[in-house]
PDB file of N, CA and C in Angstrom:
ATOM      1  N   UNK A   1      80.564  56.424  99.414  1.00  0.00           N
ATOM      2  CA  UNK A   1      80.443  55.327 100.367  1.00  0.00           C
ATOM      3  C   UNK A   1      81.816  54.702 100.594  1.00  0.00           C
ATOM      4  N   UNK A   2      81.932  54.500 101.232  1.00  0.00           N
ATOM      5  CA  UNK A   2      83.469  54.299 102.380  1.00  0.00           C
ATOM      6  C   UNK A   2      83.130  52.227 102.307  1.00  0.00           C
ATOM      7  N   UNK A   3      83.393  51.581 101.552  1.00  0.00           N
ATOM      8  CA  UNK A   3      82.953  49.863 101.802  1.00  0.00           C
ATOM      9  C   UNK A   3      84.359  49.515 102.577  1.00  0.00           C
ATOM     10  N   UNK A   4      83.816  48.951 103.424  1.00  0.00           N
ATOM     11  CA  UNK A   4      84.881  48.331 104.096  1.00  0.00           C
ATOM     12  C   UNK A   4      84.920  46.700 104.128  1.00  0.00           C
ATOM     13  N   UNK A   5      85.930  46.139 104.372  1.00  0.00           N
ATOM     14  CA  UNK A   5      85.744  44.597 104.759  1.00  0.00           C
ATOM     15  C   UNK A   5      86.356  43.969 105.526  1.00  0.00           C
ATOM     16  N   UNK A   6      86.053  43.044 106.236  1.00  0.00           N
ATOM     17  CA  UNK A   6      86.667  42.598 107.539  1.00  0.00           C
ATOM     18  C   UNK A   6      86.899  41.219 107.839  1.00  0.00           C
ATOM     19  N   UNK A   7      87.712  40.851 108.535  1.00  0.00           N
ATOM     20  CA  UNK A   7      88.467  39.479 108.836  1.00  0.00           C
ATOM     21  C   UNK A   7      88.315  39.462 110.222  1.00  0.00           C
ATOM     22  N   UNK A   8      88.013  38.028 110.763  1.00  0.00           N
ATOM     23  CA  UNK A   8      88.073  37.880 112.400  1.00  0.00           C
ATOM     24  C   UNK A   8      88.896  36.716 112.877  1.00  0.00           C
ATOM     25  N   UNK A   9      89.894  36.831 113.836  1.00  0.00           N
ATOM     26  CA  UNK A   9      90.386  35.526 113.757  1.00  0.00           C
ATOM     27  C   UNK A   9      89.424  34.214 114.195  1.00  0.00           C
ATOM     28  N   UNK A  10      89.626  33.054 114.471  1.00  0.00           N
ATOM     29  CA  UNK A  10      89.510  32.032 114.743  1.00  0.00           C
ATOM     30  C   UNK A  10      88.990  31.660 116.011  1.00  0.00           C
ATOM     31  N   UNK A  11      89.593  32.394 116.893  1.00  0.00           N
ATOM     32  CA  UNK A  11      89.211  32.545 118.468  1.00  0.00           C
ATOM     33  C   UNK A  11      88.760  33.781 118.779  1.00  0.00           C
ATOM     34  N   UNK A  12      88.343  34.571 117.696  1.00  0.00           N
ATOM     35  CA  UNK A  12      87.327  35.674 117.891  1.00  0.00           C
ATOM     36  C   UNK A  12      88.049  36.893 118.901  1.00  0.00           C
ATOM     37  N   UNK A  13      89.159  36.901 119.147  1.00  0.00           N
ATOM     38  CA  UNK A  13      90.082  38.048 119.702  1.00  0.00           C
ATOM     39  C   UNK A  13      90.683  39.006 118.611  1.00  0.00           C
ATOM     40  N   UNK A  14      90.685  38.880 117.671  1.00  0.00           N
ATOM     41  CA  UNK A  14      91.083  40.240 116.975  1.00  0.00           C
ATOM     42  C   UNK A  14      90.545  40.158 115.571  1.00  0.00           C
ATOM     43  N   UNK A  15      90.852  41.486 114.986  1.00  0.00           N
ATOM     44  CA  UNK A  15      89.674  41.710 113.684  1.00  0.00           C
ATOM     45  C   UNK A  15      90.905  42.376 112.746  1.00  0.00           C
ATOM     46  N   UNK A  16      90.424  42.353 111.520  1.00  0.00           N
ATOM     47  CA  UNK A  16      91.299  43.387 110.684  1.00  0.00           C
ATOM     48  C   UNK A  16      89.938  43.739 109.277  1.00  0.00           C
ATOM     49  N   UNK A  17      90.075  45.173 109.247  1.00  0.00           N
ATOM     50  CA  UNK A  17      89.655  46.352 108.355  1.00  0.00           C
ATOM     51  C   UNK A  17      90.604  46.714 107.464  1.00  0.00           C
ATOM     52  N   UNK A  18      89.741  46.358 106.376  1.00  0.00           N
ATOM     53  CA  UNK A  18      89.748  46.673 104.945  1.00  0.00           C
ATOM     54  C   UNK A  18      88.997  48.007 104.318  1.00  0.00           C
ATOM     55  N   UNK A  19      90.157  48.703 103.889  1.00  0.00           N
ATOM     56  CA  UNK A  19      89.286  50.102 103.023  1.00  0.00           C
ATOM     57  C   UNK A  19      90.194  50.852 102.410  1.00  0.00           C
ATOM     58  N   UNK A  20      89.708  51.252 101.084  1.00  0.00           N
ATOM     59  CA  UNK A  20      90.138  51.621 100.294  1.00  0.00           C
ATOM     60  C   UNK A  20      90.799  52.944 100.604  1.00  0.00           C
ATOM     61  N   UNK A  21      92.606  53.315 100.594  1.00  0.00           N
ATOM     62  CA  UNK A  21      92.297  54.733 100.855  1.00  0.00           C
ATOM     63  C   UNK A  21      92.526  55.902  99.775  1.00  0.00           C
ATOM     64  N   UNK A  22      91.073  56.301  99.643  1.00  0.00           N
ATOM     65  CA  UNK A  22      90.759  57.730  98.654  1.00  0.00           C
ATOM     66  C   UNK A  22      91.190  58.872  98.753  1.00  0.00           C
ATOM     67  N   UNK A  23      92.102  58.981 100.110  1.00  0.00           N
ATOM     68  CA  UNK A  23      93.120  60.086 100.064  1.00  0.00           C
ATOM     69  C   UNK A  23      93.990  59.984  98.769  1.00  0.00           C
ATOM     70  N   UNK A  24      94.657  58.928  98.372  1.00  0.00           N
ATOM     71  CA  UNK A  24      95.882  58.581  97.880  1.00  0.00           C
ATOM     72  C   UNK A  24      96.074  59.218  96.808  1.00  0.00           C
ATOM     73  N   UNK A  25      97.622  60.065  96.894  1.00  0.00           N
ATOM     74  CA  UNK A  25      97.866  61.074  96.003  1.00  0.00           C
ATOM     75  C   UNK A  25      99.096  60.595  95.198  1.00  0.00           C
ATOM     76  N   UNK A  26      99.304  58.914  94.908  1.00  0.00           N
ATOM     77  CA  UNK A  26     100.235  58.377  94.020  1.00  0.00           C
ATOM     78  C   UNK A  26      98.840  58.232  92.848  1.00  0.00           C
ATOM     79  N   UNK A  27      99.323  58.651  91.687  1.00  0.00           N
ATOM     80  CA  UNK A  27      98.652  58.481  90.214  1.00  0.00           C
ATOM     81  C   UNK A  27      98.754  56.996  89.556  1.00  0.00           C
ATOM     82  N   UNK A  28     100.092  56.922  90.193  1.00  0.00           N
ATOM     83  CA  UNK A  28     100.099  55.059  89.263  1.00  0.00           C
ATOM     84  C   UNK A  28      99.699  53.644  90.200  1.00  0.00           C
ATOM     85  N   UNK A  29      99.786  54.240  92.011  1.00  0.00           N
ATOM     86  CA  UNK A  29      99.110  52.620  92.263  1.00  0.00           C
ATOM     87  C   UNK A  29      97.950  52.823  93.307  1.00  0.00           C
ATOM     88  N   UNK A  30      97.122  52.221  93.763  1.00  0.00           N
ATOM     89  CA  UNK A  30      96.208  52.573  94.403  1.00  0.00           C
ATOM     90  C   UNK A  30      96.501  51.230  95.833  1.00  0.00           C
ATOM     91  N   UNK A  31      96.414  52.209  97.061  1.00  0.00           N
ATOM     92  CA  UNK A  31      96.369  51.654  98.594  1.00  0.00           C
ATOM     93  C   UNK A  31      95.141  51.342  99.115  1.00  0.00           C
ATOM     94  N   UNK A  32      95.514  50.784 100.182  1.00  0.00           N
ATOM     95  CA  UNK A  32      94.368  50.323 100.959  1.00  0.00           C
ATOM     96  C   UNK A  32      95.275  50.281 102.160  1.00  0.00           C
ATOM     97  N   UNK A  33      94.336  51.130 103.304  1.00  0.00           N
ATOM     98  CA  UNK A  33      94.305  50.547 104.923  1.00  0.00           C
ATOM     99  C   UNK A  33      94.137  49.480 105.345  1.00  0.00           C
ATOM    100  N   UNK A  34      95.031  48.899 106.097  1.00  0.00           N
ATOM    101  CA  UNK A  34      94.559  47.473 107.112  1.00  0.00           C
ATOM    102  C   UNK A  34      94.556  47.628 108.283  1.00  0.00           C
ATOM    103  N   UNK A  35      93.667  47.726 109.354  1.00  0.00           N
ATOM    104  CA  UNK A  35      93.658  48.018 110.508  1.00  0.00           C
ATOM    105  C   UNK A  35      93.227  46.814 111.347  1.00  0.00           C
ATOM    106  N   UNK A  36      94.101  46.982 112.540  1.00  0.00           N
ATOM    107  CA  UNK A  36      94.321  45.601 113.373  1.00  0.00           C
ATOM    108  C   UNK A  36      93.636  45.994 114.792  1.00  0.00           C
ATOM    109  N   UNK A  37      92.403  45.532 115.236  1.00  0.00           N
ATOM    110  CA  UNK A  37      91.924  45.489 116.340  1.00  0.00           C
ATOM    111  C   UNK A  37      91.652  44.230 117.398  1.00  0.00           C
ATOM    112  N   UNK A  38      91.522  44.607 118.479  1.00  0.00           N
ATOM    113  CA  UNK A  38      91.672  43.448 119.269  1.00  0.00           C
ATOM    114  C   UNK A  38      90.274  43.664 120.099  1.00  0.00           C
ATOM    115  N   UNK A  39      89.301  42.113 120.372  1.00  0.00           N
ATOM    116  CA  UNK A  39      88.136  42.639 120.712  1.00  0.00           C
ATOM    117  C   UNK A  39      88.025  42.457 122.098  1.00  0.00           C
ATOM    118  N   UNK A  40      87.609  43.212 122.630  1.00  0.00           N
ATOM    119  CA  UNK A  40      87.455  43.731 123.979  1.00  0.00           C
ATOM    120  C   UNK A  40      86.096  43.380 124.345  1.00  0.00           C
ATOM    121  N   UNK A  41      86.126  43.010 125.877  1.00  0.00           N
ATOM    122  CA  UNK A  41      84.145  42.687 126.537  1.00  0.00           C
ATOM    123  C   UNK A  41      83.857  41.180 125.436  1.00  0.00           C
ATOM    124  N   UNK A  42      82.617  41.766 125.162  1.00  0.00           N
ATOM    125  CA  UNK A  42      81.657  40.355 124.435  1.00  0.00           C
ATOM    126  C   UNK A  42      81.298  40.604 122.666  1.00  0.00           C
ATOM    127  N   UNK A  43      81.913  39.703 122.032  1.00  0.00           N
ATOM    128  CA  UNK A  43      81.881  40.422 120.931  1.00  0.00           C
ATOM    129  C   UNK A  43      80.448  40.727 119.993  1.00  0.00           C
ATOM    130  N   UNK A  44      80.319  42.289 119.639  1.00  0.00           N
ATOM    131  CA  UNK A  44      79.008  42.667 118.811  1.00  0.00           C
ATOM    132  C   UNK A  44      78.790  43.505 120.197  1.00  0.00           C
ATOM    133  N   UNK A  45      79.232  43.943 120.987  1.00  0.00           N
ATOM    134  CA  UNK A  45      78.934  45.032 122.096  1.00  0.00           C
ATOM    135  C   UNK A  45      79.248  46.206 122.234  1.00  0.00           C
ATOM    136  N   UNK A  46      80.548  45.994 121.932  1.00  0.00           N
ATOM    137  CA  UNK A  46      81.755  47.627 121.971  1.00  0.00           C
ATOM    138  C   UNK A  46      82.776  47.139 120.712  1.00  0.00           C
ATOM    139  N   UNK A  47      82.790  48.111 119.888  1.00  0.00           N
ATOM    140  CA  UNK A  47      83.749  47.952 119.199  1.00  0.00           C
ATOM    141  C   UNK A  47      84.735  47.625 119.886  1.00  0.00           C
ATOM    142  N   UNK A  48      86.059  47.067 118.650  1.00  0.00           N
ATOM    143  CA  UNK A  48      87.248  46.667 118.703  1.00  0.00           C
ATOM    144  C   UNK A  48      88.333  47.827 119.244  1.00  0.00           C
ATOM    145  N   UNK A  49      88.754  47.541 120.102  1.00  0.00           N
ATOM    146  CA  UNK A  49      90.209  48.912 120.132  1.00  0.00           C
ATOM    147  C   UNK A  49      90.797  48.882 118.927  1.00  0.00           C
ATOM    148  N   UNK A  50      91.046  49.632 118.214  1.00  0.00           N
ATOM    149  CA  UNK A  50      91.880  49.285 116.759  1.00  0.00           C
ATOM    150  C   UNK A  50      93.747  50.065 117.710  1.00  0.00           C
ATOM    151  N   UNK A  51      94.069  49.146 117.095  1.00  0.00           N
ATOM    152  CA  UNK A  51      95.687  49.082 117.503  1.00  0.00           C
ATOM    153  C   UNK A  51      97.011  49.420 116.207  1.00  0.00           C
ATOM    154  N   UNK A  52      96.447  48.794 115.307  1.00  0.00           N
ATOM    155  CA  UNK A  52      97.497  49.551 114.029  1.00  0.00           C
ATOM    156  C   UNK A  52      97.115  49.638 112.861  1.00  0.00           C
ATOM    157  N   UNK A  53      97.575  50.343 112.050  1.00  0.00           N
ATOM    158  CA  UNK A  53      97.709  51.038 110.743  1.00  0.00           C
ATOM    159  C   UNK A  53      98.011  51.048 109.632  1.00  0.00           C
ATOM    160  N   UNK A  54      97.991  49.909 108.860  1.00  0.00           N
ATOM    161  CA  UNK A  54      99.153  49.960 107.594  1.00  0.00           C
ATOM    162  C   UNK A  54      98.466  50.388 106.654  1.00  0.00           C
ATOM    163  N   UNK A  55      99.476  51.087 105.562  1.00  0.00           N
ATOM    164  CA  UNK A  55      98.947  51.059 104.261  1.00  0.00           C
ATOM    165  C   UNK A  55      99.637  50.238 103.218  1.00  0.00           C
ATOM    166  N   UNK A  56      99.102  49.610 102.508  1.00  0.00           N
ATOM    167  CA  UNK A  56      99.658  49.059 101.309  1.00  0.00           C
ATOM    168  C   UNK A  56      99.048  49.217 100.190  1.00  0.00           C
ATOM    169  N   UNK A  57      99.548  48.844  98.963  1.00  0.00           N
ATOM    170  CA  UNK A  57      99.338  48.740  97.737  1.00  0.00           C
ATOM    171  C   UNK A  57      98.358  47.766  97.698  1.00  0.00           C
ATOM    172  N   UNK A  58      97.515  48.073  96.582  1.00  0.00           N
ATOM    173  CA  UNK A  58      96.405  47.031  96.499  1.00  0.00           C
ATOM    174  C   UNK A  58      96.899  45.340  96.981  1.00  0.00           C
ATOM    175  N   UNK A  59      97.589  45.550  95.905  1.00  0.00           N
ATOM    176  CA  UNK A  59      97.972  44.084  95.149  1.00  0.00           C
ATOM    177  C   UNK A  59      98.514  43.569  96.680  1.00  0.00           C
ATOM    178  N   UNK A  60      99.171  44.007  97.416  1.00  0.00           N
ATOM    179  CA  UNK A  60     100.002  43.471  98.558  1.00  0.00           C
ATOM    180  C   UNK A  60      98.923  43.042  99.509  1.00  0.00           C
ATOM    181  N   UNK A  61      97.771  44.354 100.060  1.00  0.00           N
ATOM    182  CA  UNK A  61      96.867  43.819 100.472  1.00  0.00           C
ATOM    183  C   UNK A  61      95.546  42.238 100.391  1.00  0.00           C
ATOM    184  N   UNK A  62      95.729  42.380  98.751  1.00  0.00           N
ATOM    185  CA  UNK A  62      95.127  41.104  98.493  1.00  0.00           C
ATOM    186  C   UNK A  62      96.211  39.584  99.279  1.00  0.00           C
ATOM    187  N   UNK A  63      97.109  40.014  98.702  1.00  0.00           N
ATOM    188  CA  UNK A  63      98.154  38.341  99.542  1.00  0.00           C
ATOM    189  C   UNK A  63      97.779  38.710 101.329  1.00  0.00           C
ATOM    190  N   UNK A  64      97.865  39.781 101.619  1.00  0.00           N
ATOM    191  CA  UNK A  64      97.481  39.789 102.736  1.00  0.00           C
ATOM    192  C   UNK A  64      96.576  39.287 103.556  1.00  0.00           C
ATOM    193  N   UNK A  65      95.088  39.537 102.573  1.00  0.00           N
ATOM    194  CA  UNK A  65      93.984  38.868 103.204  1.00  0.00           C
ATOM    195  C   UNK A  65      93.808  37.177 102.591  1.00  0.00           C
ATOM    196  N   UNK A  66      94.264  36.968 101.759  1.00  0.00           N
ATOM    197  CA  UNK A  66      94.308  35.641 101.226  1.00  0.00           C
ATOM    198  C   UNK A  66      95.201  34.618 102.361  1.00  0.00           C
ATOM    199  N   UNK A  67      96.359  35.753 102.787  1.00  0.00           N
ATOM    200  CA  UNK A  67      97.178  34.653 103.679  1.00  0.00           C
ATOM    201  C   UNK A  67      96.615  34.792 105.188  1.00  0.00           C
ATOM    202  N   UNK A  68      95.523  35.764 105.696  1.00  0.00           N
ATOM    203  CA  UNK A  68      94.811  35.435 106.704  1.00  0.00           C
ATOM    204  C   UNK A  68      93.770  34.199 106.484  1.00  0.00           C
ATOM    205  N   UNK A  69      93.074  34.459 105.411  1.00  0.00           N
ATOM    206  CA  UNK A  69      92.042  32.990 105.177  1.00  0.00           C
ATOM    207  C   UNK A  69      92.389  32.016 105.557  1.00  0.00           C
ATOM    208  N   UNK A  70      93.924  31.797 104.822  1.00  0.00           N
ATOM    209  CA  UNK A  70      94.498  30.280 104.415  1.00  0.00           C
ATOM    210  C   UNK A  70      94.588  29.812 106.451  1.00  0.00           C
ATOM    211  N   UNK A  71      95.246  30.689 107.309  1.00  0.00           N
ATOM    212  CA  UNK A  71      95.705  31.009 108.774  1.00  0.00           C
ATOM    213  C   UNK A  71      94.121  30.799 109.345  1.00  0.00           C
ATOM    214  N   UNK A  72      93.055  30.754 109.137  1.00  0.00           N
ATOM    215  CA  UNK A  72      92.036  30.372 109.608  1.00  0.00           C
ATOM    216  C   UNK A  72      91.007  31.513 110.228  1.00  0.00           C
ATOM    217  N   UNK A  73      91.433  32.742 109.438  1.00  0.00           N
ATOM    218  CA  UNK A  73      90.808  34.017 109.525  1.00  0.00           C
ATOM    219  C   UNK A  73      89.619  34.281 109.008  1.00  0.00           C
ATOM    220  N   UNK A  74      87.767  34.861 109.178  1.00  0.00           N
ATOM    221  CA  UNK A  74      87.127  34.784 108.346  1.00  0.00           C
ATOM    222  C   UNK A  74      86.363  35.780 108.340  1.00  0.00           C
ATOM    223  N   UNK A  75      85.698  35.924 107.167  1.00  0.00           N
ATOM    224  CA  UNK A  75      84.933  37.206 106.655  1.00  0.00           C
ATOM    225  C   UNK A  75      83.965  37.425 107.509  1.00  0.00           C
ATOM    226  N   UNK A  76      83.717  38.773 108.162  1.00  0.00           N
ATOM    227  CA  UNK A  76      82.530  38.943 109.040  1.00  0.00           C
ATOM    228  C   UNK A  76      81.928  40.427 108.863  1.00  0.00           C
ATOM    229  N   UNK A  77      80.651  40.154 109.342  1.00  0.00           N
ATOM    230  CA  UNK A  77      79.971  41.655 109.183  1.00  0.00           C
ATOM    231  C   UNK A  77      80.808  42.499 110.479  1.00  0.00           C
ATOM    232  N   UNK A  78      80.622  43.747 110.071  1.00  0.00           N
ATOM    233  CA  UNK A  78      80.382  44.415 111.120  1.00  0.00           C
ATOM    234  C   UNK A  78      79.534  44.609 112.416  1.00  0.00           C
ATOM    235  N   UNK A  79      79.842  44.148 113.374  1.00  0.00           N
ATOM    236  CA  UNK A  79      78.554  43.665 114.334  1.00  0.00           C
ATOM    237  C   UNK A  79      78.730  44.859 115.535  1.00  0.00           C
ATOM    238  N   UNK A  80      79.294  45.606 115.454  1.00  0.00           N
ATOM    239  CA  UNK A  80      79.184  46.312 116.965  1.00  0.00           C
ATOM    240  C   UNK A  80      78.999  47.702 116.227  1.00  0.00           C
ATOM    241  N   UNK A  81      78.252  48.427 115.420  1.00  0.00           N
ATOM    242  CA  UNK A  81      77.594  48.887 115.202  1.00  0.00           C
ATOM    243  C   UNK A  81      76.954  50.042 116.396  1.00  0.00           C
TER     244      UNK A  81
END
């Protein structure tokens, strides 16, 4: 199972994806994808265009999503399904 988790901004125009990536062929630290989409139409209709890519190290990712919270970013389901 692939868990993902997600952030939406404030004014509901863009999203960011969280997931673990299980490719990763470093032995000593473990990454995660962050993917940056912007929502398009009405949101919970059409997915997000996803627009970029990063990978980071766990640990980096956590300040990452901690410093979206603090910025007024918040946890949401997946709705366009």
């Amino acid at each position: 199972m692939n868990k993902e988790h997600w952030l939406i901004n404030s004014n509901r125009s863009k999203v960011k994806r969280f997931t673990i990536n299980k490719q990763n062929k470093d032995k000593f630290f473990e990454y995660m994808f962050v993917d940056t989409g912007k929502i398009v139409g009405v949101l919970g209709k059409e997915p997000p265009v996803m627009q970029k890519r990063e990978e980071l190290k766990i640990e980096k990712a956590r300040e990452e999503w901690k410093k979206l919270i603090s910025q007024g970013w918040r946890v949401t389901p997946e709705v366009w399904l």
